[in-house]
Every structure is written in structure tokens, then in C-alpha cells.
Protein backbone atom coordinates (compact mmCIF):
# COMPACT_ATOMS: atom_id res chain seq x y z
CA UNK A 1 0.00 0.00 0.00
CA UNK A 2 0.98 3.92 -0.85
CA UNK A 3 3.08 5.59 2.02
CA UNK A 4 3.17 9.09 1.64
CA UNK A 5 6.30 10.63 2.92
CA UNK A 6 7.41 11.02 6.56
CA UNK A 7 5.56 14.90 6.67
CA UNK A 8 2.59 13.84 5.50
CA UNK A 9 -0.45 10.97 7.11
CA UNK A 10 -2.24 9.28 4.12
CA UNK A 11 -4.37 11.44 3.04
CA UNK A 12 -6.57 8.70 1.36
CA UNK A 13 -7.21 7.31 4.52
CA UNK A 14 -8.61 10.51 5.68
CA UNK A 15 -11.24 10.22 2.81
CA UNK A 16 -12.80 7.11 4.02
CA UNK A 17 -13.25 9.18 7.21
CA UNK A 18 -15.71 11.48 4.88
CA UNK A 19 -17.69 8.61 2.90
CA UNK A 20 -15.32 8.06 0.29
CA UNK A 21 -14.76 4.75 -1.39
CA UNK A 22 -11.25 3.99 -1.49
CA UNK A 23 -9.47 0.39 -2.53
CA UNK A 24 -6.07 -0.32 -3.22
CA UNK A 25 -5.48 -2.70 -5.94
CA UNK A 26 -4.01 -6.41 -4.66
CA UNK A 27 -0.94 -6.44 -6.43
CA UNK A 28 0.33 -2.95 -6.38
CA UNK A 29 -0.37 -1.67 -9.85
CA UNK A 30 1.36 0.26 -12.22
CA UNK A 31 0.27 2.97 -14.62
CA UNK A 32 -1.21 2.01 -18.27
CA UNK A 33 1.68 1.91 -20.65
CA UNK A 34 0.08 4.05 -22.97
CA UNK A 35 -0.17 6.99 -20.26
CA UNK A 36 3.53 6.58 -19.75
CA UNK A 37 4.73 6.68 -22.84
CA UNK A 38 2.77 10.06 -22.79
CA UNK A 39 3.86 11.58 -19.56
CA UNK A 40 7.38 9.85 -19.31
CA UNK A 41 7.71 12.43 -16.28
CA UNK A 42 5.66 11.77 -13.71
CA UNK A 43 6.51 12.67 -10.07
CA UNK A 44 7.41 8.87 -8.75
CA UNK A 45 5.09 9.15 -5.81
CA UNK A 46 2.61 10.29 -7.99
CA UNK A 47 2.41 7.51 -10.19
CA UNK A 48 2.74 5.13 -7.56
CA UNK A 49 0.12 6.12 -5.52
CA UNK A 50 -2.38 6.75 -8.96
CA UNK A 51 -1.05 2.67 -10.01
CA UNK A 52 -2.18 1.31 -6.21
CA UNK A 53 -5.58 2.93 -6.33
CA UNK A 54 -8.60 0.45 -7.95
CA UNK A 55 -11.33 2.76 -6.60
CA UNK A 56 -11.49 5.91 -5.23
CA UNK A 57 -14.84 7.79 -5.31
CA UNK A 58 -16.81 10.24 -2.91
CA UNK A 59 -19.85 8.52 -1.61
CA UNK A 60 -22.02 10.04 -4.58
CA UNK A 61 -19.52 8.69 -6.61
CA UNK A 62 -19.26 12.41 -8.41
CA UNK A 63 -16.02 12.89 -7.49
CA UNK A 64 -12.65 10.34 -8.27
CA UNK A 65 -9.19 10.02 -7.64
CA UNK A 66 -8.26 8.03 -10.77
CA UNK A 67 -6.19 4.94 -10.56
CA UNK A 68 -4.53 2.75 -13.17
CA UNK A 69 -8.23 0.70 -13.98
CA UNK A 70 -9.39 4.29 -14.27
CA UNK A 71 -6.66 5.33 -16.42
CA UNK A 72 -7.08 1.70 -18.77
CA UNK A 73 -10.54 2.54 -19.54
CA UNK A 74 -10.76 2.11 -23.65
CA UNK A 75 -15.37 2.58 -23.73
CA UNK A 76 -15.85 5.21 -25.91
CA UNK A 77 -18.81 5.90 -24.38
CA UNK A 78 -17.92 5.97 -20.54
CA UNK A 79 -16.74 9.01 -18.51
CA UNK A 80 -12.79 8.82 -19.66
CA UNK A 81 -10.19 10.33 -17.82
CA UNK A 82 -8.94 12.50 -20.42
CA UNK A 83 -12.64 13.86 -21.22
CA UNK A 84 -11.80 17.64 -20.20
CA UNK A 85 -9.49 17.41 -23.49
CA UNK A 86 -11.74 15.75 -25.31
CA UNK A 87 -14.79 17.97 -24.89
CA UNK A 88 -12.38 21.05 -25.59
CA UNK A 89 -11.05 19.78 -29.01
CA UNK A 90 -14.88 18.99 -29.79
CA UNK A 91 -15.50 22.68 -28.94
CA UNK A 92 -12.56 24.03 -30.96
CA UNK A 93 -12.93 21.64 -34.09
CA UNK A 94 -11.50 22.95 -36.78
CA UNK A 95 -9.67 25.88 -35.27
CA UNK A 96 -6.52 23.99 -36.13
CA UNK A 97 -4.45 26.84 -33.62
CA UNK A 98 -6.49 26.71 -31.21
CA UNK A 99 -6.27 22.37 -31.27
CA UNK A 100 -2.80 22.35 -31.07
CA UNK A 101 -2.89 25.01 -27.72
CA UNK A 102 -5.71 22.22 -26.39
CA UNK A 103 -3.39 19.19 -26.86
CA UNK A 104 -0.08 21.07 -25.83
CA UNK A 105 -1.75 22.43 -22.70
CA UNK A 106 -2.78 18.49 -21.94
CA UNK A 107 0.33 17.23 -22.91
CA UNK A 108 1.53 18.91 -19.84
CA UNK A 109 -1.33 17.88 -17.43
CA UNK A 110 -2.46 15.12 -16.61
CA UNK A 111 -5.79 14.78 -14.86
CA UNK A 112 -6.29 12.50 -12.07
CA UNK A 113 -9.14 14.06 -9.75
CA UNK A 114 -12.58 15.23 -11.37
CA UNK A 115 -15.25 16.22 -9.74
CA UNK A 116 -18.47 16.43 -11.75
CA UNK A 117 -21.40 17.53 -9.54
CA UNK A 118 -21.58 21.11 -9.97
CA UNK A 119 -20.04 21.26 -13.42
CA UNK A 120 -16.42 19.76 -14.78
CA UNK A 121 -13.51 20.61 -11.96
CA UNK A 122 -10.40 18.44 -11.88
CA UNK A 123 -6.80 18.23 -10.76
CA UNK A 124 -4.03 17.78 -12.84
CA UNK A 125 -0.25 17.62 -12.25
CA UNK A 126 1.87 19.16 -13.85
CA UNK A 127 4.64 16.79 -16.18
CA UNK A 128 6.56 19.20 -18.23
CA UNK A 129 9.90 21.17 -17.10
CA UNK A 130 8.23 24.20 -19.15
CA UNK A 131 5.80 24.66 -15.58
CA UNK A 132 6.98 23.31 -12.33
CA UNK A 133 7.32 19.51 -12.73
CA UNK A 134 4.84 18.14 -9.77
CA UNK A 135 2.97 21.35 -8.79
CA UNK A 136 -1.14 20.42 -9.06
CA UNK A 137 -3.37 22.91 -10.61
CA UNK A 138 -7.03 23.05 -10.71
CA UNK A 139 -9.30 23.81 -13.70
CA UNK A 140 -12.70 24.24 -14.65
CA UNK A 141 -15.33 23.86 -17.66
CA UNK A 142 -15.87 25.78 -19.73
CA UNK A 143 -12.45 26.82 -19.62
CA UNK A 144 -10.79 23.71 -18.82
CA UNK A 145 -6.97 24.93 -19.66
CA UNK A 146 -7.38 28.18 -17.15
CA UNK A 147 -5.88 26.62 -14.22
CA UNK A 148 -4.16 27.88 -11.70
CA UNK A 149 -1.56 26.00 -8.93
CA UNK A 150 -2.65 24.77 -5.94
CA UNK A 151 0.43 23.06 -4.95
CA UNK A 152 3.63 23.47 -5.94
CA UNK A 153 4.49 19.84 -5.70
CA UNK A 154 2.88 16.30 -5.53
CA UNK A 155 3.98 15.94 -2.04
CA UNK A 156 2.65 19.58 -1.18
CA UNK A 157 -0.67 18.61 -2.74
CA UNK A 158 -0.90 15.68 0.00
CA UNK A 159 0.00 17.72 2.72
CA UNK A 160 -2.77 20.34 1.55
CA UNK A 161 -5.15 17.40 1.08
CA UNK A 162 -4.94 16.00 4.75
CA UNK A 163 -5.23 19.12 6.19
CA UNK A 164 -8.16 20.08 3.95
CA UNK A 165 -9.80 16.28 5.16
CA UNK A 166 -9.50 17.21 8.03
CA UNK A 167 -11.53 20.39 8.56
CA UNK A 168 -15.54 19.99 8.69
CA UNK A 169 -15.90 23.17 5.78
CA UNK A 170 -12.25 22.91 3.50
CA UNK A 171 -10.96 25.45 1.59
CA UNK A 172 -11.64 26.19 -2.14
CA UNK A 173 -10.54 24.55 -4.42
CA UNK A 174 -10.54 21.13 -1.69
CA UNK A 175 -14.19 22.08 -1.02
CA UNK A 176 -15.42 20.77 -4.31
CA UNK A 177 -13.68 17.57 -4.09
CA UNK A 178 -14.23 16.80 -0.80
């Protein structure tokens, strides 16, 4: 099972404590290859903790951490976890400019929380040396690439997590996810 570092509790464990679902997979998982090969640079306890995770929903199940099932999804017609991207290419089809800013913004984020209850919010760290390599930003529809940083670093983003678990009314953007 995921052990965040020495600083900073589990944070997932914290989640169960508000309703969430959260199983880790039996074998200790590892990222789809095809998400890899994409994002060759990943934060390592970021992708180790994302590969453990099987399920990992709020009791609604509206909100998600994804986890490498998540990420191996291949239904066209399911809830994917690259849909953010997808529905802003659909809205820019054609714009051939304004596709490439779409994919080269995701190129460099990858999603792994979404929250879908009051709209399309989500989580994404960042993978390219371009932006700070780790920091987590949060976005929103309709503008999904207008995010801004809400951790500098993966293991920031943990610490900021617990501590927002932990609190009965959690800051913005936390407050939407948990």
C-alpha cells in the first residue's frame, strides 16, 4: 500500500473518514503503458500512488481520484479520464491553432481528480519542465486549460489534502472535491 512521505499521514485514509470509497489494488499496480509513454515524467510518488488505487470515489460517486483501472478505460462511451481534453477539441474543431494550444496544454497535465457535480472541476499535475514539474493545478469547464496552482508539488498537494480532510468546511478549491 501507498506511504506518503514522513511529513505527510495518508491522506486517502482521511477520505474514508468522509464517505469516500477507497481500494487499493491487490498487487500494487502500475500505470497504463500508454499513459507513460505520454507523460514519461511523472513525479514517482505520484504515479505510484495513482497505479495502487482500484477505486477511489466520494460517496455520490461524483467525485474520483483516478487509478490505473481508471486510467485503462478504452469505452468510448464511458466518462474517460482524459474527457476535459476531449470535450475542448470537440468545442474548438476545426480551429486547427487553437487544437494544437488544447493538446499542448494536456500534454503537460495530466488529470487525475474530477469532480463532476456542480459542473467539470479536476486536478491535474503538472509533467513538463516548461511549468513546475509536480505542482497540481485546478481547472474548470468551460475553460478547462485556465488553471491555476494549488500546490507546488505532488507531495505539497498531500500535505494540503490532509489538512483540507481534516476540517468539517475545506478550503476552495478542496471544497469541491471533498
Amino acid at each position: 500500500m501507498f506511504v506518503c512521505s514522513e511529513v505527510v499521514d495518508n491522506p486517502l485514509e482521511l477520505l474514508t473518514d468522509r464517505g469516500w470509497v477507497v481500494e487499493f489494488t491487490a498487487t500494487g499496480g502500475a500505470l497504463p503503458l500508454p499513459l507513460v509513454r505520454r507523460y514519461p515524467h511523472l513525479p514517482a510518488p505520484f504515479a505510484r500512488l495513482l497505479g495502487e488505487i482500484e477505486n477511489c470515489h466520494n460517496q455520490r460517486d461524483d467525485a474520483w481520484i483516478f487509478g490505473a483501472s481508471f486510467f485503462a478505460r478504452e469505452d468510448p462511451a464511458g466518462f474517460r479520464w482524459n474527457e476535459c481534453e476531449l470535450m475542448s477539441l470537440e468545442a474548438v474543431e476545426g480551429d486547427l491553432a487553437a487544437e494544437s494550444r488544447v493538446r499542448e496544454y494536456w500534454d503537460r497535465h495530466l488529470p487525475f481528480m474530477m469532480a463532476v457535480h456542480s459542473g467539470y472541476d479536476y486536478l491535474a499535475v503538472q509533467t513538463s519542465c516548461v511549468s513546475p514539474l509536480g505542482a497540481v493545478v485546478h481547472g474548470r469547464s468551460p475553460e478547462f486549460e485556465d488553471s491555476n496552482i494549488v500546490a507546488p508539488s505532488f507531495d505539497e498537494f498531500l500535505e494540503r489534502l490532509r489538512e483540507a480532510a481534516l476540517v468539517a468546511h475545506p478550503p476552495y478549491p478542496f471544497s469541491i472535491f471533498l
